[in-house]
Protein backbone atom coordinates (compact mmCIF):
# COMPACT_ATOMS: atom_id res chain seq x y z
CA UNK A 1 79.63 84.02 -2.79
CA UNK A 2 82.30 81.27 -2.85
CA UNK A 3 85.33 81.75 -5.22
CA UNK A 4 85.92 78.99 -7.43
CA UNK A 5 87.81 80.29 -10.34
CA UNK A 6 91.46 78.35 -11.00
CA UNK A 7 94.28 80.43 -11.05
CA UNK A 8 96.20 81.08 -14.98
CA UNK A 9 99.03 78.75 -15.41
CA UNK A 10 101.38 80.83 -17.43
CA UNK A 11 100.93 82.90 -14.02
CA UNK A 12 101.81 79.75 -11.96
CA UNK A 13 104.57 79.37 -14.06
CA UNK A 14 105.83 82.77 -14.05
CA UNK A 15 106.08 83.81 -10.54
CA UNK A 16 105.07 80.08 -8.29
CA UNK A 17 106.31 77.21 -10.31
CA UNK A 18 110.32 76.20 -10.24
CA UNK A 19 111.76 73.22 -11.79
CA UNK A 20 113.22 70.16 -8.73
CA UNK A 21 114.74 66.91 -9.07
CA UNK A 22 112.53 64.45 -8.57
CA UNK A 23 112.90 62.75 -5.14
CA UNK A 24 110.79 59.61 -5.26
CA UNK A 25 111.49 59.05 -1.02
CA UNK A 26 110.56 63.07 -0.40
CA UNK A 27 106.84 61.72 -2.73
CA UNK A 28 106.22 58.67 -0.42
CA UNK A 29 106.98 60.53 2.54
CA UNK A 30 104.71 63.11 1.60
CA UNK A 31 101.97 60.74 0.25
CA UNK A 32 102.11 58.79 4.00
CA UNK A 33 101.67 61.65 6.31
CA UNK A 34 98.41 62.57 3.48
CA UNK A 35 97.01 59.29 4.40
CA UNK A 36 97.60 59.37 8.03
CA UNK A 37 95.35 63.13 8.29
CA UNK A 38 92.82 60.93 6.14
CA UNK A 39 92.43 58.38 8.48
CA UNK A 40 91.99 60.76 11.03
CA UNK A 41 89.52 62.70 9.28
CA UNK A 42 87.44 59.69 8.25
CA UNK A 43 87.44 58.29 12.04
CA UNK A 44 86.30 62.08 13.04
CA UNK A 45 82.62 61.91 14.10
CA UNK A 46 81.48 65.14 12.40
CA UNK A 47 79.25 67.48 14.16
CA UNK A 48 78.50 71.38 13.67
CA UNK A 49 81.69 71.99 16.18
CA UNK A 50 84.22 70.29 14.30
CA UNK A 51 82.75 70.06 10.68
CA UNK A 52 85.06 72.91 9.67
CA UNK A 53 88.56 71.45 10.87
CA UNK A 54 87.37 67.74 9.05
CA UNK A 55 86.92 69.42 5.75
CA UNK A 56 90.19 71.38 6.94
CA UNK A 57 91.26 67.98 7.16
CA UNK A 58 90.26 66.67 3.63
CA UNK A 59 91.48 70.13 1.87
CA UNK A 60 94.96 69.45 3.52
CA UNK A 61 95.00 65.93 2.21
CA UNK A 62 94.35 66.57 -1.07
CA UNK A 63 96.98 69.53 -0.86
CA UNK A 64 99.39 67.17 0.45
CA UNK A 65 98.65 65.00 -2.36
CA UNK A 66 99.30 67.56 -5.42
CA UNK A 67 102.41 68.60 -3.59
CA UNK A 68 103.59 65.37 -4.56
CA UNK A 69 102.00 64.73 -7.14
CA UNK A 70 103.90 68.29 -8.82
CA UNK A 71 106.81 66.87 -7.24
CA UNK A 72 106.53 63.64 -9.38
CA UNK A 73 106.29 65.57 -12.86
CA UNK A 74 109.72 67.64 -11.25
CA UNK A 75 107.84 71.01 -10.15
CA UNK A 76 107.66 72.83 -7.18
CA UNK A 77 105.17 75.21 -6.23
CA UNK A 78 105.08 78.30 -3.71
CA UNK A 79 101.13 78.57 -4.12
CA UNK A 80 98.61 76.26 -3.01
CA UNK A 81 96.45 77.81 -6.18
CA UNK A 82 99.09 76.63 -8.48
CA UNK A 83 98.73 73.11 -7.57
CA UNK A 84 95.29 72.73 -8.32
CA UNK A 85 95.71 74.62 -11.80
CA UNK A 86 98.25 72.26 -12.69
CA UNK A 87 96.09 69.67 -11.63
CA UNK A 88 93.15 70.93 -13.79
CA UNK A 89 95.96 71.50 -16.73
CA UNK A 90 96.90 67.89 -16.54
CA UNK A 91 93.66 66.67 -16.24
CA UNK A 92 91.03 68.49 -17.84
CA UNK A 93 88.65 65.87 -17.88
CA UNK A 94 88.50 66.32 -13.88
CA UNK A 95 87.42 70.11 -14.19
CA UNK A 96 84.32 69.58 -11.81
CA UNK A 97 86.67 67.83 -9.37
CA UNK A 98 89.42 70.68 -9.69
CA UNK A 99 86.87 73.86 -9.27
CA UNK A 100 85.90 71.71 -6.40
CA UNK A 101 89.09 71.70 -4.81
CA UNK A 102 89.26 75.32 -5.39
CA UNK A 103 85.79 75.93 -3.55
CA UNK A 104 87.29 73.74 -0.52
CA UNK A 105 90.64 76.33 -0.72
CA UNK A 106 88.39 79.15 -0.49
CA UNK A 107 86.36 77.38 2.24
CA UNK A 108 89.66 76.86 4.18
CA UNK A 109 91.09 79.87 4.16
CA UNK A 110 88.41 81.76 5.07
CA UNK A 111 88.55 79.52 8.21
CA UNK A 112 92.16 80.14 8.49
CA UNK A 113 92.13 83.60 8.16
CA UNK A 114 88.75 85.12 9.02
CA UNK A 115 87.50 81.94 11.42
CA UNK A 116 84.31 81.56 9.30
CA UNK A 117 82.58 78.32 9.42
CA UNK A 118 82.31 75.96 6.93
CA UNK A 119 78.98 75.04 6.18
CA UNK A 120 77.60 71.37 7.67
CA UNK A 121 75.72 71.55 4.76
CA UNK A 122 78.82 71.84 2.40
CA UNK A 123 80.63 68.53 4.07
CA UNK A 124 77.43 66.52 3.53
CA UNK A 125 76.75 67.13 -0.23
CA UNK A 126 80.75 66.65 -1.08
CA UNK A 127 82.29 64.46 1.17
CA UNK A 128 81.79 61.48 -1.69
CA UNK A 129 83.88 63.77 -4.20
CA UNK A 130 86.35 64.68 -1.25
CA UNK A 131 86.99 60.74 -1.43
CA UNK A 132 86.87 60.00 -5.25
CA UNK A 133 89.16 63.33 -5.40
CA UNK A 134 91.85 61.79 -3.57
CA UNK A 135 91.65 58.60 -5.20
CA UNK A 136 91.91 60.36 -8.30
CA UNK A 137 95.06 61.93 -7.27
CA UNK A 138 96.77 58.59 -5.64
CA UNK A 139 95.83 57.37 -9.06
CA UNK A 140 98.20 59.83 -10.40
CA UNK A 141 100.97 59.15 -8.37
């Protein structure tokens, strides 16, 4: 079973969430080093060895991304859960895209913390959202 639900925002906001200045040089840096893993997951040849570590790849990206994209709207956020239910609170239209993020969290840290797999098959039917996902977020920022 993959996890996809989006964490509550009022619990974000209670115990994650803290108000920052907004540092427009800390947002580009952020956003360059995002695009730099993105390049280097989109040159990645994928192959049942190193599927898992690409969508690793994309997952980080798009993390990287609503880091500064938070940091843009002057928030700060000690849970990678957080950012995609601001995300989702923002932009409610995107729901498929944000419960999608959320399955490639889950996907991630079950690499990261159990060193499960993530499925070939999982890559190959999303790797066109993984794209429009960040786009969608650049958009934002």
């Amino acid at each position: 079973m993959v996890e996809t639900d989006i964490m509550d925002w009022s619990l974000c906001e209670r115990d994650f969430i803290r108000k920052v200045d907004i540092d427009t040089e800390r947002i580009n840096s952020i956003k360059v080093k995002a695009l730099q893993r993105l390049k280097r997951a989109r040159k990645t040849k994928v192959d049942l060895e190193n599927v898992s570590f690409v969508v690793e790849d994309y997952y980080e990206v798009i993390k990287e991304l609503l880091i500064a994209y938070l940091l843009k709207n002057g928030l700060r956020s000690k849970n990678h859960q957080c950012l995609i239910s601001y995300f989702y609170r923002k932009n409610s239209n995107y729901e498929s895209e944000a419960f999608l993020i959320s399955q490639i969290s889950f996907f991630r840290n079950r690499l990261e913390y159990y060193g499960e797999d993530i499925p070939m098959e999982f890559y190959r039917k999303n790797i066109k959202e993984f794209e429009k996902i960040i786009k969608i977020i650049l958009d934002l920022l």
